[in-house]
N, C-alpha and C. Protein backbone atom coordinates (compact mmCIF):
# COMPACT_ATOMS: atom_id res chain seq x y z
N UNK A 1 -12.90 -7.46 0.49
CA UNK A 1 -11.82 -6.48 0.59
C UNK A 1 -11.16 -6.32 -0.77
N UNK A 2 -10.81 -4.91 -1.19
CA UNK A 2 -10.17 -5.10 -2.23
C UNK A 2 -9.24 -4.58 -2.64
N UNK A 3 -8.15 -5.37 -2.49
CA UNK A 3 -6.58 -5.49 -2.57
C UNK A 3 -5.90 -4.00 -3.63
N UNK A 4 -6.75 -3.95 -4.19
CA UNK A 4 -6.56 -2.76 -5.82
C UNK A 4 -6.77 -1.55 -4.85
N UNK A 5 -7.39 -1.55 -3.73
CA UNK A 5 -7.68 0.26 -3.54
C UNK A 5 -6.33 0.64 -2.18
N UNK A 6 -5.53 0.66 -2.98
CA UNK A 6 -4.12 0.57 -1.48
C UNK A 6 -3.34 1.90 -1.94
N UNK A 7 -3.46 2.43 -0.74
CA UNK A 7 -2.25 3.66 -1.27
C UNK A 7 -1.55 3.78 -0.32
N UNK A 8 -0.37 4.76 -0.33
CA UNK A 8 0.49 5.09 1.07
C UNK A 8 0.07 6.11 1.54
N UNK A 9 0.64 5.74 2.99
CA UNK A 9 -0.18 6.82 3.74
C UNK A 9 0.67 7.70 4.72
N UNK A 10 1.65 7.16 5.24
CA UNK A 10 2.55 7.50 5.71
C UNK A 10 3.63 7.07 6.18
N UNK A 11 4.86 7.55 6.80
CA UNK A 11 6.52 6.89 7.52
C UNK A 11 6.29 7.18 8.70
N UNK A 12 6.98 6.70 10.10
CA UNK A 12 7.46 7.06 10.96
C UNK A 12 8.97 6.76 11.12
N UNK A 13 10.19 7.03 11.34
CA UNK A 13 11.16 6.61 11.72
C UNK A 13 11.20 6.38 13.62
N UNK A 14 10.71 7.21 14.03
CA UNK A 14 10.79 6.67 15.86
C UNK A 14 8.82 6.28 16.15
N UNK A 15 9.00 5.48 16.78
CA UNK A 15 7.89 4.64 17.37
C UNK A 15 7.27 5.72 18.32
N UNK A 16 7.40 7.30 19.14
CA UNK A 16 6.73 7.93 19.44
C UNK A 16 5.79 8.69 18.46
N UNK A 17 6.29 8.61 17.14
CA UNK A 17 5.81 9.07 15.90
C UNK A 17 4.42 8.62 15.75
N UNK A 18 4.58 7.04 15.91
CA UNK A 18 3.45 6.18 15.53
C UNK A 18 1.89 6.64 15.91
N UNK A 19 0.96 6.60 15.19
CA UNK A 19 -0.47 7.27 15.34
C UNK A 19 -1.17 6.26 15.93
N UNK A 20 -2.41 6.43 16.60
CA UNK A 20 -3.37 5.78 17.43
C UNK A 20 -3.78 5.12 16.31
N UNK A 21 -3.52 3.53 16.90
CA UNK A 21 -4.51 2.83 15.88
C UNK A 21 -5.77 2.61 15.54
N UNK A 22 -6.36 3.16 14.71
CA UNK A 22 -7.91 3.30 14.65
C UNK A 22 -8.70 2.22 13.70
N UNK A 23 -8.00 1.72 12.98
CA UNK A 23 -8.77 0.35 12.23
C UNK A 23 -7.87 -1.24 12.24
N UNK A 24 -8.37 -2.15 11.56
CA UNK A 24 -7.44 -3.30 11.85
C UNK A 24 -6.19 -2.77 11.48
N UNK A 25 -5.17 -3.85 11.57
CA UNK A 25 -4.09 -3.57 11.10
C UNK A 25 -3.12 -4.75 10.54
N UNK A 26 -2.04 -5.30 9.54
CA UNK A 26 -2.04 -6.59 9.27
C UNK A 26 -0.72 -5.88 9.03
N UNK A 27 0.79 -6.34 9.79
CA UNK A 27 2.11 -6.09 9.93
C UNK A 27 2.34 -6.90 9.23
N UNK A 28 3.61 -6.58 8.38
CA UNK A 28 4.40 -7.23 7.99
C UNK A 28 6.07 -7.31 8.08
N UNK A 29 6.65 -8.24 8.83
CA UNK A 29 8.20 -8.15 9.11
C UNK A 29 8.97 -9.21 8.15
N UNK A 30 10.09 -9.01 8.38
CA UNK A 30 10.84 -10.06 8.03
C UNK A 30 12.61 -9.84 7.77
N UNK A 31 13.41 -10.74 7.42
CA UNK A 31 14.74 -9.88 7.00
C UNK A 31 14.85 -9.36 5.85
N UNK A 32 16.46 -8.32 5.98
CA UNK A 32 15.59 -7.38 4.89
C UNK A 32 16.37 -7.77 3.54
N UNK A 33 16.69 -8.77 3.19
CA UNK A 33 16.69 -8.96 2.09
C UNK A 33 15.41 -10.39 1.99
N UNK A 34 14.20 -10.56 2.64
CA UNK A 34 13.32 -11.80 2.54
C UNK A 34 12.49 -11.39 0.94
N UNK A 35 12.72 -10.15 0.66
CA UNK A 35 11.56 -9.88 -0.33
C UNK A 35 10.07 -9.40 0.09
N UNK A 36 10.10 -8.43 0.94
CA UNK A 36 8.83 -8.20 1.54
C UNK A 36 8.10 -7.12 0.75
N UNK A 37 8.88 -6.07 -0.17
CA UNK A 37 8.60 -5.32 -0.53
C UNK A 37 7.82 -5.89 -1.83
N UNK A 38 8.65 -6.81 -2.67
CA UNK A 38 7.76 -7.62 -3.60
C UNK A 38 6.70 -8.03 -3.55
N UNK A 39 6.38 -9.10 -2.16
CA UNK A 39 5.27 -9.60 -1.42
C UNK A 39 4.17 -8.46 -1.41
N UNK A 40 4.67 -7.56 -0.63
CA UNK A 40 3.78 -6.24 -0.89
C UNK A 40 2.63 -6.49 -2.23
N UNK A 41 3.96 -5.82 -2.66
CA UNK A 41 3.66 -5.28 -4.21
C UNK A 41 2.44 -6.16 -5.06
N UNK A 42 2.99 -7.99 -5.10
CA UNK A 42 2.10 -8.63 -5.61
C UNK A 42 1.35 -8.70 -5.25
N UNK A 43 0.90 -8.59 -3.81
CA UNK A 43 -0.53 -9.19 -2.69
C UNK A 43 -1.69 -7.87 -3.42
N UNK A 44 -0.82 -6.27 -3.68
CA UNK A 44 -1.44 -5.46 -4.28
C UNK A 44 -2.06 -4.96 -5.55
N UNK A 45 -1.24 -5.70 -6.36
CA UNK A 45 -1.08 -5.59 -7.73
C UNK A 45 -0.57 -4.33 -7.99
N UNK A 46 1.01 -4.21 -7.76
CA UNK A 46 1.52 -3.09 -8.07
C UNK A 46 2.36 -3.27 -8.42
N UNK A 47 3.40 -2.51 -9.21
CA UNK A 47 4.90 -2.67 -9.11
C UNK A 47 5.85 -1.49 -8.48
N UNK A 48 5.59 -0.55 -7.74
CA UNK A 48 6.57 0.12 -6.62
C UNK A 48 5.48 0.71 -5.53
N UNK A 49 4.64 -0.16 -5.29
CA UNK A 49 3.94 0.98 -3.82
C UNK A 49 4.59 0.33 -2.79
N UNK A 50 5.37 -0.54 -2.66
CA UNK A 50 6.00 -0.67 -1.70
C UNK A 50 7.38 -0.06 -2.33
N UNK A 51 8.64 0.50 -2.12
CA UNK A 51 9.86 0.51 -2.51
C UNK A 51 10.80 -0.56 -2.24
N UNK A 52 10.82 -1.51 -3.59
CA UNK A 52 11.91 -2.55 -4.04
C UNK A 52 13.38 -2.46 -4.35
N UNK A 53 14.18 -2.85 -3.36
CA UNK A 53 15.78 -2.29 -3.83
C UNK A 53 16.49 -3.39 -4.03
N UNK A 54 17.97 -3.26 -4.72
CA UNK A 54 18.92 -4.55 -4.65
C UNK A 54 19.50 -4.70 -3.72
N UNK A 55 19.46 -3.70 -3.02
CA UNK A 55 20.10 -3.45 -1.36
C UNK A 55 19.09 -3.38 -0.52
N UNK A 56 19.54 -4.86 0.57
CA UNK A 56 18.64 -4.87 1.15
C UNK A 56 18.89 -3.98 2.09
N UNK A 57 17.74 -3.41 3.03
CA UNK A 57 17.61 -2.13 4.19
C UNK A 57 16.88 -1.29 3.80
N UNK A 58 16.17 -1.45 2.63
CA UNK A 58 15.72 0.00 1.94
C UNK A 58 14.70 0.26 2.85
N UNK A 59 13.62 -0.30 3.41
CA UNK A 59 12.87 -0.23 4.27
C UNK A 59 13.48 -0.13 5.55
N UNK A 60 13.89 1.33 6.18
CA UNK A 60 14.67 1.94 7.47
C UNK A 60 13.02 2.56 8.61
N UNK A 61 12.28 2.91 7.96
CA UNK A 61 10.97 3.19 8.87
C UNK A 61 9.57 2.48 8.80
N UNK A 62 8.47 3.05 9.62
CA UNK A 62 6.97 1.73 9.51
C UNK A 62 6.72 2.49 8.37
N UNK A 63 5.81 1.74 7.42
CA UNK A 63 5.71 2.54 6.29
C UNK A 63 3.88 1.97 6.50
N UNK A 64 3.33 2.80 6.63
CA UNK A 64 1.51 2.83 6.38
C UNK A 64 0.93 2.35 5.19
N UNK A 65 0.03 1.60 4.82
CA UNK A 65 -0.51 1.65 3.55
C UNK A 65 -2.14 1.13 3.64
N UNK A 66 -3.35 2.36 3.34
CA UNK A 66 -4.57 2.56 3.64
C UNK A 66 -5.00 1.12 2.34
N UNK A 67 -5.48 -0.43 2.93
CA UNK A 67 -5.90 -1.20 1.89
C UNK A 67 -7.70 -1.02 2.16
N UNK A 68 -8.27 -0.28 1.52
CA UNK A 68 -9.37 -0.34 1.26
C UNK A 68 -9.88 -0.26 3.00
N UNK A 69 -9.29 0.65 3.55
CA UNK A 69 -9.68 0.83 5.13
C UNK A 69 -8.87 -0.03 6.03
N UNK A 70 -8.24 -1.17 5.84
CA UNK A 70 -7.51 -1.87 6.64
C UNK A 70 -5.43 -1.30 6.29
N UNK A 71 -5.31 -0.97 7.25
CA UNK A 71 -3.68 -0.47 7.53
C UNK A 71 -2.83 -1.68 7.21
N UNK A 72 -2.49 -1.80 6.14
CA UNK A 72 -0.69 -2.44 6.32
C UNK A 72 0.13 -1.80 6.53
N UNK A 73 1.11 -2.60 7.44
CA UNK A 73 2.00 -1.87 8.36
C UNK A 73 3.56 -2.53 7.78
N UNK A 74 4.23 -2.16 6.75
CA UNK A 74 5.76 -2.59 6.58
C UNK A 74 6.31 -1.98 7.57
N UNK A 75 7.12 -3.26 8.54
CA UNK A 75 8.07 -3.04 9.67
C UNK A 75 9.15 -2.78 8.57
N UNK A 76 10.43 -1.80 9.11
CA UNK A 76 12.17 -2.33 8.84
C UNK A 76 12.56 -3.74 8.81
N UNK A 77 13.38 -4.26 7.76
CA UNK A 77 13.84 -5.36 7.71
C UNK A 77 14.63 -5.62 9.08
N UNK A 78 15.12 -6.78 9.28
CA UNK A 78 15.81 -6.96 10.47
C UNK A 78 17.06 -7.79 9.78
N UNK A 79 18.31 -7.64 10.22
CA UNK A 79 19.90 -8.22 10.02
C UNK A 79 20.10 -7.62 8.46
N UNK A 80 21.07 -8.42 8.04
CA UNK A 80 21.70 -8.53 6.80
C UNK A 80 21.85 -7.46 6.32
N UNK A 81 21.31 -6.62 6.28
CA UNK A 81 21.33 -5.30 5.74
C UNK A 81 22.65 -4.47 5.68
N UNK A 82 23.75 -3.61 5.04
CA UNK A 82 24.70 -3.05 5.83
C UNK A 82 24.59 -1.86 6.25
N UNK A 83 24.37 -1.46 6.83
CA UNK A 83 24.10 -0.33 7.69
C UNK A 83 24.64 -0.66 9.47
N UNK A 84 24.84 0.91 9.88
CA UNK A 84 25.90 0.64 11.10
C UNK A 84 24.62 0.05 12.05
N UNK A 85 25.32 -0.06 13.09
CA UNK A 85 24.82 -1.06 14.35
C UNK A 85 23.53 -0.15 14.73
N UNK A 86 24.37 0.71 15.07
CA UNK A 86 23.44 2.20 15.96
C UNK A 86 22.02 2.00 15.03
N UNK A 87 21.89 2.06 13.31
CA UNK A 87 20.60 2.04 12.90
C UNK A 87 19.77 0.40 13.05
N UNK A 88 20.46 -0.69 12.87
CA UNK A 88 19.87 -1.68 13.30
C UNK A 88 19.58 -1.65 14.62
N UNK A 89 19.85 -0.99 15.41
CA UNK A 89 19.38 -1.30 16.76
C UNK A 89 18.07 -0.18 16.49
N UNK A 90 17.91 0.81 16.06
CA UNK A 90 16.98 1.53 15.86
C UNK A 90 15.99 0.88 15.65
N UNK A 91 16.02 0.27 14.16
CA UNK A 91 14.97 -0.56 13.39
C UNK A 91 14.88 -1.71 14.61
N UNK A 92 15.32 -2.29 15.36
CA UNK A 92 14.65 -3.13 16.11
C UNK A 92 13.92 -2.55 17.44
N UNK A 93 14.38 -1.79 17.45
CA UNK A 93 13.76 -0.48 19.01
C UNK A 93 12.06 -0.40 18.26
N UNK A 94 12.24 0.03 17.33
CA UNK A 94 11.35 0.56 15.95
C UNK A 94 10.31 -0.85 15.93
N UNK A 95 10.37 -1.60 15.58
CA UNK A 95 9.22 -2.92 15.61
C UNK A 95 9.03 -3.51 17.49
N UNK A 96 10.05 -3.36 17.89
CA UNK A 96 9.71 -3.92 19.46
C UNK A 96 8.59 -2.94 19.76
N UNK A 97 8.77 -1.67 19.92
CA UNK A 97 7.72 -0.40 19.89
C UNK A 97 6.46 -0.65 19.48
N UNK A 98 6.47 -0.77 18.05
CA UNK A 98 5.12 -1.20 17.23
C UNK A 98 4.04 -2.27 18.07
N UNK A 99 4.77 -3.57 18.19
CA UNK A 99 4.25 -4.46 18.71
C UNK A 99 3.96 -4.47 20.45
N UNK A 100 4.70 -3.71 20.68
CA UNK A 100 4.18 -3.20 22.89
C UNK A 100 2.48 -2.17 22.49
N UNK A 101 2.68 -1.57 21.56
CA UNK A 101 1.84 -0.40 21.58
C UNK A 101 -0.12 -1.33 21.49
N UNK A 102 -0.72 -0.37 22.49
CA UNK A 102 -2.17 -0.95 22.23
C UNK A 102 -2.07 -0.89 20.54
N UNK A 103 -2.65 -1.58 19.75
CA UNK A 103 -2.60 -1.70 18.34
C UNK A 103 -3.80 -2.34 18.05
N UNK A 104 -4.54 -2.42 16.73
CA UNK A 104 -5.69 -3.10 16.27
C UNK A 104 -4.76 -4.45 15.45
N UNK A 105 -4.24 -5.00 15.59
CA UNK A 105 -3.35 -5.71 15.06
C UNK A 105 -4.29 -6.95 14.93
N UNK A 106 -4.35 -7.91 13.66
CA UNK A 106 -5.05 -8.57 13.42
C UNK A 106 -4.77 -9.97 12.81
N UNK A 107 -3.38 -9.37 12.47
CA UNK A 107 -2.26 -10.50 12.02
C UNK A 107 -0.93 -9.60 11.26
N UNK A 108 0.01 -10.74 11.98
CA UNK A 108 1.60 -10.71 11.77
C UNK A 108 1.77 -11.17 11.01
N UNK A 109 2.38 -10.85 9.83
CA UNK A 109 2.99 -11.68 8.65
C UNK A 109 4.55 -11.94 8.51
N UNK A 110 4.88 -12.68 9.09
CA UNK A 110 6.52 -13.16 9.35
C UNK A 110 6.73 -13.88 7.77
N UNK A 111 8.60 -13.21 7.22
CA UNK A 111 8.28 -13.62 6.40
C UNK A 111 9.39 -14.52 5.98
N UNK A 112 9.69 -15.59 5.52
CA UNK A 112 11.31 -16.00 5.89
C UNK A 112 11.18 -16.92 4.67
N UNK A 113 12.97 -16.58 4.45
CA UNK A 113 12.88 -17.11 2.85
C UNK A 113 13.20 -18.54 2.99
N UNK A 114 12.24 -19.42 2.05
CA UNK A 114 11.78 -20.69 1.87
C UNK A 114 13.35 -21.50 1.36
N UNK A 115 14.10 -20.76 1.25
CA UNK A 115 15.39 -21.52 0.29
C UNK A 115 16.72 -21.95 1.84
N UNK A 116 16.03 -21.27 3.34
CA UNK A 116 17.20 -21.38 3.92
C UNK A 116 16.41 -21.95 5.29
N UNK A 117 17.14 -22.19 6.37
CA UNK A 117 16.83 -22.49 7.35
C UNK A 117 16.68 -21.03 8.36
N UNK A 118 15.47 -21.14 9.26
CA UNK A 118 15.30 -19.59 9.82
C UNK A 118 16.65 -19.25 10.22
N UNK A 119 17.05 -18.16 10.50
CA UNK A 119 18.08 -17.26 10.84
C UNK A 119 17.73 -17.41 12.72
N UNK A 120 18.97 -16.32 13.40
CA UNK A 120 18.15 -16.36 14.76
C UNK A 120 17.35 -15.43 14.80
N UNK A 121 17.52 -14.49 13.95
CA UNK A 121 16.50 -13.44 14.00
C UNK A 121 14.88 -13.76 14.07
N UNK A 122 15.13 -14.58 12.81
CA UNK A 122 13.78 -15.51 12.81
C UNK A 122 12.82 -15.81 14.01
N UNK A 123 14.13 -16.74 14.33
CA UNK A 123 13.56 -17.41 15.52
C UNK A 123 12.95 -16.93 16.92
N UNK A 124 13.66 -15.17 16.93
CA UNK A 124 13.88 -14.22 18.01
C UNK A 124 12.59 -13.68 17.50
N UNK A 125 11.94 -13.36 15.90
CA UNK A 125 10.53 -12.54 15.57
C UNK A 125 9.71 -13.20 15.93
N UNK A 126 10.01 -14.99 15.85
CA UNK A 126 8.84 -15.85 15.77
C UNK A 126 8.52 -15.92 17.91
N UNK A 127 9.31 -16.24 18.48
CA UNK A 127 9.18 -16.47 19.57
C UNK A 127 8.59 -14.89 20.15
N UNK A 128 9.08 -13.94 19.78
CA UNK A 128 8.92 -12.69 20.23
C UNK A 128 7.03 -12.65 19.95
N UNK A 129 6.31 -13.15 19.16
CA UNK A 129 5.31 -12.58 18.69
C UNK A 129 4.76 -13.97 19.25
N UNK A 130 5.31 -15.17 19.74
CA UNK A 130 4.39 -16.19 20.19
C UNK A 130 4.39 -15.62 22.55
N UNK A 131 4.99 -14.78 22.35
CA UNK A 131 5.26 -14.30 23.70
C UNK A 131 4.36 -13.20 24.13
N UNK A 132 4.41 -11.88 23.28
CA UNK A 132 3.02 -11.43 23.08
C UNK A 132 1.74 -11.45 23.14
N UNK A 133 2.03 -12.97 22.61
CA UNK A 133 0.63 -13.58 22.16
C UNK A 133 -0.09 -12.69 20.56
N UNK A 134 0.56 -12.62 19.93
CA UNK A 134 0.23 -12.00 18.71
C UNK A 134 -0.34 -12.97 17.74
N UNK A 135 -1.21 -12.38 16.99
CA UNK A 135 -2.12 -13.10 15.97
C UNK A 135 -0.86 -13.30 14.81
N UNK A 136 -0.23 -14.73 14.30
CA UNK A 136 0.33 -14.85 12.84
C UNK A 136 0.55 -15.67 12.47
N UNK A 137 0.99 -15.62 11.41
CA UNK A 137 0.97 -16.38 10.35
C UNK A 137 2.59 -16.42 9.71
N UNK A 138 3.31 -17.27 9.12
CA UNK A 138 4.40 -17.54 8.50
C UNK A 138 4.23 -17.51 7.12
N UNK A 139 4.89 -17.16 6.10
CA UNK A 139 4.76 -16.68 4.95
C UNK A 139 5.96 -16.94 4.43
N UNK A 140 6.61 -18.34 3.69
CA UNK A 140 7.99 -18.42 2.99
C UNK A 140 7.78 -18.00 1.67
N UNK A 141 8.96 -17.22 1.58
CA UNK A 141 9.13 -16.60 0.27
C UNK A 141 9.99 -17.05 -0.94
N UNK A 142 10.14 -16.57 -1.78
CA UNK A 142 10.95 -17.36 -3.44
C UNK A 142 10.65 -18.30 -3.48
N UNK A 143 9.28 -18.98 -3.43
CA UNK A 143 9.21 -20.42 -3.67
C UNK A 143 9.66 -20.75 -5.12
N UNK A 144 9.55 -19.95 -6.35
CA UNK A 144 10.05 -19.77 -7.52
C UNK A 144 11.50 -20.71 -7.88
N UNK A 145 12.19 -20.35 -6.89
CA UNK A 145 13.53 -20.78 -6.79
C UNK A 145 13.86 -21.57 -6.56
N UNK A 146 12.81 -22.75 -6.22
CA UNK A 146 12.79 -24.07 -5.72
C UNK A 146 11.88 -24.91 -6.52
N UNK A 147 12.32 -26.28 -6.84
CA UNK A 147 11.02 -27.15 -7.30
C UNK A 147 10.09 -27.31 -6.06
N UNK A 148 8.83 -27.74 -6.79
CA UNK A 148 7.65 -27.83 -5.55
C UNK A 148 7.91 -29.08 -4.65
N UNK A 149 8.77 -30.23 -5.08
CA UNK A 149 9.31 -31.25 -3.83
C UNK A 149 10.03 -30.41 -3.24
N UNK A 150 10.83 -29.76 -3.57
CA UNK A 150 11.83 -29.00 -2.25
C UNK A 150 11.45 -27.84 -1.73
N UNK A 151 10.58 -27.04 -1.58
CA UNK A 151 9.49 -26.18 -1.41
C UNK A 151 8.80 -27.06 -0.71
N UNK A 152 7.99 -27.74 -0.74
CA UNK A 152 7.30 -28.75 0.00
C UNK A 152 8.22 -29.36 0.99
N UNK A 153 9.05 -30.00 0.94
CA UNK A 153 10.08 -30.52 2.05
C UNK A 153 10.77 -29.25 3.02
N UNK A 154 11.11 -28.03 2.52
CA UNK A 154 11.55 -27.21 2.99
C UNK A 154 10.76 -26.39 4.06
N UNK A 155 9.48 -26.50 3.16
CA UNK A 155 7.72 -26.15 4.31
C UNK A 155 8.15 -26.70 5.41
N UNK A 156 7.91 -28.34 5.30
CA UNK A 156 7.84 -28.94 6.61
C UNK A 156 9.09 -28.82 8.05
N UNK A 157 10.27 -28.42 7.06
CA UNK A 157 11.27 -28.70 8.17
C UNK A 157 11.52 -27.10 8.99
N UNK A 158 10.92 -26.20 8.00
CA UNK A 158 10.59 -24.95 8.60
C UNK A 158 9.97 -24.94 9.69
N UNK A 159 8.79 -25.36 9.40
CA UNK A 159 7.75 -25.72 10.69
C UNK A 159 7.91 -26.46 11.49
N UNK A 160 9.26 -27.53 11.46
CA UNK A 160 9.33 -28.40 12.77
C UNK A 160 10.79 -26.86 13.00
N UNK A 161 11.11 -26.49 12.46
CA UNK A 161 12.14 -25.97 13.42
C UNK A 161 11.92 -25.03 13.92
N UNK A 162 10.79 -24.26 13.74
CA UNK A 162 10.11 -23.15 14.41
C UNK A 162 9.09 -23.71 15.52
N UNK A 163 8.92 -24.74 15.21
CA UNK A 163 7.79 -25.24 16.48
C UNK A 163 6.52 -24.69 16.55
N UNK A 164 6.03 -24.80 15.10
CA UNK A 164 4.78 -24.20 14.78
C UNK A 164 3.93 -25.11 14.95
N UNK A 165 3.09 -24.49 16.01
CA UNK A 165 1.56 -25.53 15.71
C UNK A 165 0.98 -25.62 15.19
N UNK A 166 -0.39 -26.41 14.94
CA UNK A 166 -1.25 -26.57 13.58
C UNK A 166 -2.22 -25.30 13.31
N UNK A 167 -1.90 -24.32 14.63
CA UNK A 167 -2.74 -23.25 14.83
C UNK A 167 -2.45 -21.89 13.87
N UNK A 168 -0.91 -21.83 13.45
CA UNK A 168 -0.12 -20.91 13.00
C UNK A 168 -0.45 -21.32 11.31
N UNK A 169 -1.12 -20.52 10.86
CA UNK A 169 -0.83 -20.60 9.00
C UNK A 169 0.75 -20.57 8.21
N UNK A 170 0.84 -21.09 7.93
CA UNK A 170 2.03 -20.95 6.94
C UNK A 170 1.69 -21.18 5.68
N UNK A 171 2.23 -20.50 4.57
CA UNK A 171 2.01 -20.18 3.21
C UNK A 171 3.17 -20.05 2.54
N UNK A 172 3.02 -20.99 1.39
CA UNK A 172 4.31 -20.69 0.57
C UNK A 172 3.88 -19.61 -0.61
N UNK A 173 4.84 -19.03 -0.76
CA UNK A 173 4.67 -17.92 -2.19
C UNK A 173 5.76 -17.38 -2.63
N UNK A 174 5.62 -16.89 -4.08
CA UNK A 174 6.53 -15.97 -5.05
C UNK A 174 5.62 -15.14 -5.36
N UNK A 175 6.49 -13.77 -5.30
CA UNK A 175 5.75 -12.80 -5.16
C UNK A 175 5.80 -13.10 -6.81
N UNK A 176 6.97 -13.16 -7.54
CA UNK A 176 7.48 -13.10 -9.35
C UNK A 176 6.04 -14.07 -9.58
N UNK A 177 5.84 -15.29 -9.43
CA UNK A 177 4.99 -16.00 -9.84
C UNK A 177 3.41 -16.16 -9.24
N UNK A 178 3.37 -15.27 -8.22
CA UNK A 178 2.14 -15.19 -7.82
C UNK A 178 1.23 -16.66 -6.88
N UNK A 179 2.22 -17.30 -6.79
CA UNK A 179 1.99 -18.49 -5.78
C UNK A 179 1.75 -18.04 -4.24
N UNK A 180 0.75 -18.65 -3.76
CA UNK A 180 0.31 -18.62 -2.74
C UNK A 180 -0.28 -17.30 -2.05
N UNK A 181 -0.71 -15.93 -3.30
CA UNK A 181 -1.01 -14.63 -3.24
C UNK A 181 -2.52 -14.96 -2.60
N UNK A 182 -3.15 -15.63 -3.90
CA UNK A 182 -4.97 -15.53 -3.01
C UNK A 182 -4.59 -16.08 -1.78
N UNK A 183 -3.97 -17.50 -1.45
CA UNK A 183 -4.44 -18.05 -0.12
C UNK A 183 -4.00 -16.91 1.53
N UNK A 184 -2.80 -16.04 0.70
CA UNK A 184 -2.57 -15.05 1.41
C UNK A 184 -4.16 -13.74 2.11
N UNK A 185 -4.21 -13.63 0.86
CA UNK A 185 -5.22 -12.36 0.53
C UNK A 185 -6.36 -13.11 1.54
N UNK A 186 -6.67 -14.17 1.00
CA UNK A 186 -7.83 -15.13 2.15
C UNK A 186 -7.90 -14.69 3.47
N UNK A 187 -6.78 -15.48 3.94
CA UNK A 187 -6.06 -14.87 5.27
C UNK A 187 -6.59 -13.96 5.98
N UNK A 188 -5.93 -12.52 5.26
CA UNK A 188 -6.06 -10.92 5.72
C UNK A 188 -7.50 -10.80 5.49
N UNK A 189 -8.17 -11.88 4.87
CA UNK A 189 -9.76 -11.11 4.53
C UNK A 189 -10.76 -11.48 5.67
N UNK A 190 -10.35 -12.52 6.03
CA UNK A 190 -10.67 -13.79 7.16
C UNK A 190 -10.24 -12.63 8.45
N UNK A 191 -9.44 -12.68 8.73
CA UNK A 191 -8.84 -11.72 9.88
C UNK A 191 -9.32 -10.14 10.07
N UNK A 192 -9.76 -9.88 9.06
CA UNK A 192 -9.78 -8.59 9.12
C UNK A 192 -11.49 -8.48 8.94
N UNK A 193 -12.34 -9.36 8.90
CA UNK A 193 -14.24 -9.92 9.13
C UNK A 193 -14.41 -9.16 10.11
């Protein structure tokens, strides 16, 4: 697969919008200041095909992106963001939607930043997608920002507090430093066979 041939393809803002899924597909959620748009960006080798803001929310609809035939799917961030209630409840109407819909979905990329303990949101994406029964994977972000003992310690207590089994991948990475990008890319390449 190759990560270099990615373009955008399209928005939806309402989930009736959303098109029949016709090839795999590899989602990506998280809150919206986790850095997902970065993640993007590096997994692609780009610097704006995803749109990167200092405010987090910038990502308000699903945003499409054709990787060499396989669909990435940027969900809306979830919390933190400021924007009124009425649109956060949207953006969560908006991914609950995504994920009910028949979908080629092949893996979830949850993405939660490595420097904090999950949020409830977290805990509400992670349980929500182990309820489903959805294919994913955990993905902590800014590892940059941390030495690799506390990055490493922070891994583990993530995963006991999410109640991840040995079945669920988790991956540490910076999108800035490019840590844990191939074992990512692996992943989606593995999943998407």
């Amino acid at each position: 697969m190759n990560f270099n041939k990615a373009k955008y393809t399209a928005s939806y803002g309402v989930s009736s919008q959303l098109p029949v899924s016709k090839t795999c597909e590899v989602a990506f959620a998280g809150r919206s200041n986790v850095g997902k748009s970065s993640l993007l960006n590096s997994l692609l080798n780009r610097k704006n095909l995803a749109k990167v803001s200092s405010k987090p929310g910038k990502t308000a609809t699903i945003n499409f992106f054709d990787v060499d035939g396989v669909d990435f799917v940027d969900l809306p961030g979830y919390g933190f963001a400021k924007v009124s209630q009425s649109e956060l409840d949207r953006w969560a109407d908006l991914i609950e939607e995504y994920f009910n819909q028949e979908r080629n979905l092949v893996l979830a990329v949850c993405l939660i930043d490595i420097r904090h303990d999950p949020s409830d949101l977290d805990f509400t994406m992670i349980q929500f997608l182990k309820d489903v029964d959805a294919p994913f994977a955990v993905v902590l972000t800014k590892a940059d920002k941390l030495s690799k003992q506390k990055s490493n310690a922070n891994k583990q207590r993530i995963m006991r507090l999410l109640e991840l089994g040995r079945d669920v991948p988790v991956i540490v990475t910076s999108a800035e430093k490019k840590t844990g990008i191939d074992e990512l890319r692996k992943l989606i390449e593995v999943r998407c066979a």
